[in-house]
N, C-alpha and C. Protein backbone atom coordinates (compact mmCIF):
# COMPACT_ATOMS: atom_id res chain seq x y z
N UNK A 1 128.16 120.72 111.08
CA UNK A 1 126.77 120.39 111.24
C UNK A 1 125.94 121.36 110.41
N UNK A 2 125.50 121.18 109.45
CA UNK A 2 124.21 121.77 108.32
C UNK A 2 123.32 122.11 108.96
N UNK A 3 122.80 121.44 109.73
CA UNK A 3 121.20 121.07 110.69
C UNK A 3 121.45 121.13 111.77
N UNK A 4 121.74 121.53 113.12
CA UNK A 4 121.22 121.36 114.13
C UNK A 4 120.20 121.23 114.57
N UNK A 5 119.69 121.61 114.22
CA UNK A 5 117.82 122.12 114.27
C UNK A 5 117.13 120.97 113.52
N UNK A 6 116.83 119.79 113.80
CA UNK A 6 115.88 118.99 113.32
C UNK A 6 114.70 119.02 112.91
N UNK A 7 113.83 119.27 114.25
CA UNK A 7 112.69 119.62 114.45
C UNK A 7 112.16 120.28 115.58
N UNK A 8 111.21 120.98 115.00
CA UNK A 8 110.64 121.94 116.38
C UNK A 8 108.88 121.60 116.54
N UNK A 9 108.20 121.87 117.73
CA UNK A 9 106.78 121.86 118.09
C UNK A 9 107.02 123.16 118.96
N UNK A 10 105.28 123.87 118.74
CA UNK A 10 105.24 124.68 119.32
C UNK A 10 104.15 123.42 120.67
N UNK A 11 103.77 123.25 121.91
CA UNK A 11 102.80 122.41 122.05
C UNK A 11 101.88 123.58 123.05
N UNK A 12 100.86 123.88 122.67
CA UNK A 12 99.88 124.94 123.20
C UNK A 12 98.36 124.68 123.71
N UNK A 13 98.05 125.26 125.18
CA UNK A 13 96.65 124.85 125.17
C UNK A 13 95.39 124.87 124.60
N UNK A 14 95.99 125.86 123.64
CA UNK A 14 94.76 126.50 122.52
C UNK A 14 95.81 126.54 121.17
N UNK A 15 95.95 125.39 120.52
CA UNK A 15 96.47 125.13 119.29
C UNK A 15 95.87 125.64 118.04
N UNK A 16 94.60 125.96 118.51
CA UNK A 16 93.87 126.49 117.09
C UNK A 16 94.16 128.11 116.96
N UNK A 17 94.00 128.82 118.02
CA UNK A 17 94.37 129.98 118.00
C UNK A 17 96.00 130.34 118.14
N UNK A 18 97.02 129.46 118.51
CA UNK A 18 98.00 129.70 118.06
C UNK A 18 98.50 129.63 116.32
N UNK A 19 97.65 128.20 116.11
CA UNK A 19 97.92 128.30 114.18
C UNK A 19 97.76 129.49 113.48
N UNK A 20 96.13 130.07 114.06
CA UNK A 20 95.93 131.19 113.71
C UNK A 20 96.54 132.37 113.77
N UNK A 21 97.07 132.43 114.90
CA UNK A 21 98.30 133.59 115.24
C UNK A 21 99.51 133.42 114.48
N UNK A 22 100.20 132.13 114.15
CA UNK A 22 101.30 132.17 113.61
C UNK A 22 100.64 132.08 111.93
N UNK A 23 100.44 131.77 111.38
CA UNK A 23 99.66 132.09 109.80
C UNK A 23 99.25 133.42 109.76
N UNK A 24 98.83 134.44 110.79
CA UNK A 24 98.80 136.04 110.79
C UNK A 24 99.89 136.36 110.57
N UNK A 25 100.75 136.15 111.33
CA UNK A 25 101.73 136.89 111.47
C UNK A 25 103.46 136.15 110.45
N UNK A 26 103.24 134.97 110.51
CA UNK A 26 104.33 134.43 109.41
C UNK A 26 103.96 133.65 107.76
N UNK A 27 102.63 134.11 107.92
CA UNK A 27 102.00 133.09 106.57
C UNK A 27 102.06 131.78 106.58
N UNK A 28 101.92 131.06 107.72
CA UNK A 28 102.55 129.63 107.73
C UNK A 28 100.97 129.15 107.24
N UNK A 29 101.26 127.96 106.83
CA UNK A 29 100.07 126.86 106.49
C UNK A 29 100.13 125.86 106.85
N UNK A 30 99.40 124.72 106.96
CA UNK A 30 99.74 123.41 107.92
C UNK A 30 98.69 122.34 107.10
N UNK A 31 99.46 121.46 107.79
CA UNK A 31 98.58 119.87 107.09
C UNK A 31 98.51 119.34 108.68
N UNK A 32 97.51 118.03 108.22
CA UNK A 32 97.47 117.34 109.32
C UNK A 32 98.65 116.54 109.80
N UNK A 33 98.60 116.26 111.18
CA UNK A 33 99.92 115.71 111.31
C UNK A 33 99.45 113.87 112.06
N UNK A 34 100.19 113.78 112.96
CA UNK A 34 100.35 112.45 113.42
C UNK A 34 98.87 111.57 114.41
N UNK A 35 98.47 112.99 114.67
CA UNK A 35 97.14 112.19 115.60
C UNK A 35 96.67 114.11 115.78
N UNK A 36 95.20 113.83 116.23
CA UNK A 36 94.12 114.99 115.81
C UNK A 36 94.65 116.16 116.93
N UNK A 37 94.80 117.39 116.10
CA UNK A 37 94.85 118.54 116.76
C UNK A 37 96.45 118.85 116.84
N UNK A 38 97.48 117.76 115.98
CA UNK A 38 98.75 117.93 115.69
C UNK A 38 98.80 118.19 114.26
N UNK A 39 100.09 119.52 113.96
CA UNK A 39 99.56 119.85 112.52
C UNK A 39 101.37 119.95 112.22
N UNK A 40 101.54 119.97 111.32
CA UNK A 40 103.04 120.20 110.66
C UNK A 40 102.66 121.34 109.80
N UNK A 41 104.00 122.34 110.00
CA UNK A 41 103.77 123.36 109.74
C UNK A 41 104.22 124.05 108.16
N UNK A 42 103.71 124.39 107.28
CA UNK A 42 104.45 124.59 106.08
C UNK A 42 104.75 126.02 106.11
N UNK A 43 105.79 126.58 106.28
CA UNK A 43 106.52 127.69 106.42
C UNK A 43 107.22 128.25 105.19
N UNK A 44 106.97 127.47 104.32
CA UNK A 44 107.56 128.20 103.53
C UNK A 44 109.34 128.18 102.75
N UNK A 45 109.91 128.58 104.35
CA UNK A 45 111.44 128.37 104.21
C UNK A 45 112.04 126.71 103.53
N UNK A 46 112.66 127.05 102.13
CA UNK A 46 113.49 125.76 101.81
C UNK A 46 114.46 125.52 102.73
N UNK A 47 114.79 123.93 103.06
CA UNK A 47 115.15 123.41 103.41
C UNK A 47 115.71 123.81 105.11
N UNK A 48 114.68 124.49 105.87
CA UNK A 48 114.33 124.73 106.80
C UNK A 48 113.90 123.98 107.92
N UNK A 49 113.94 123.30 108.71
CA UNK A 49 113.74 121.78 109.67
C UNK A 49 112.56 121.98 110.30
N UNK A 50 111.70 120.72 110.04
CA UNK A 50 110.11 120.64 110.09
C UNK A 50 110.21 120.94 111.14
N UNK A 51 108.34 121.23 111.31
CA UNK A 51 108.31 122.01 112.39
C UNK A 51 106.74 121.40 112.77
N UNK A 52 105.77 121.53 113.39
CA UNK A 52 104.67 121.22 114.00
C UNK A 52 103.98 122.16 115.62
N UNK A 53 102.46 122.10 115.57
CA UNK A 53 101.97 122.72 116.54
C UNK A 53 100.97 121.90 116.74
N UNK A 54 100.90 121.61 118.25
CA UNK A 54 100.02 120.34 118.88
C UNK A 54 99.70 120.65 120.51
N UNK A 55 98.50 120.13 120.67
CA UNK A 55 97.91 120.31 122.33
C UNK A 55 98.71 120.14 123.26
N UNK A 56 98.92 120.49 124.23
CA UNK A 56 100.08 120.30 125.48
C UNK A 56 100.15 119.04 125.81
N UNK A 57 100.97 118.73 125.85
CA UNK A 57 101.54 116.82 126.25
C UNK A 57 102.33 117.64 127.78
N UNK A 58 101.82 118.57 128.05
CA UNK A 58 102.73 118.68 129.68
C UNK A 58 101.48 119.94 130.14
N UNK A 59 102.18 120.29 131.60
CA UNK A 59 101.13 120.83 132.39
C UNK A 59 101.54 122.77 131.85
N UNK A 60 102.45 123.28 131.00
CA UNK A 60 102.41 123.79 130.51
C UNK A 60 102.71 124.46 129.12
N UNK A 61 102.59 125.63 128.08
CA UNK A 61 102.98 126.09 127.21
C UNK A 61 104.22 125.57 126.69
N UNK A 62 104.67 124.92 125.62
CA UNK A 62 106.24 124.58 125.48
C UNK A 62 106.50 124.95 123.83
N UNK A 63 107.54 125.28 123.90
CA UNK A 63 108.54 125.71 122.71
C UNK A 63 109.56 124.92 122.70
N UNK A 64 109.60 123.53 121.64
CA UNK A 64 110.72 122.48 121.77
C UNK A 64 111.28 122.38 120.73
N UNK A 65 112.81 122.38 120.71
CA UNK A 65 113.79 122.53 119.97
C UNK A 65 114.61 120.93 119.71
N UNK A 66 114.22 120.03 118.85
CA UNK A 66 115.00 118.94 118.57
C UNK A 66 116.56 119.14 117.85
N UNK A 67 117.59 119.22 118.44
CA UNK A 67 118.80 118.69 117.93
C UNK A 67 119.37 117.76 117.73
């Protein structure tokens, strides 16, 4: 398996200040993503498995790992 790691979301109640925190601290940059306040993340790393940060779809903070 090459990939395990498909895709990841960070999903946060304050998505704007997490972008901001992770672009401080990893240089990431982002585009818009699938619907408002969801962003895909450009990190940089080649061929590295997309990634995205978006408003909570649950009652808390989540860090999700697609395999």
């Amino acid at each position: 398996m090459s990939h395990p790691i498909v895709h990841a979301e960070i999903r946060s109640s304050d998505p704007d200040a997490t972008r901001e925190f992770c672009a401080n601290l990893f240089g990431w940059s982002y585009s818009d993503g699938a619907y408002p306040g969801y962003t895909f993340v450009a990190a940089g790393a080649e061929g590295g498995p997309a990634a995205a940060i978006s408003p909570l779809q649950a009652d808390a903070d989540q860090v999700l790992f697609f395999v």
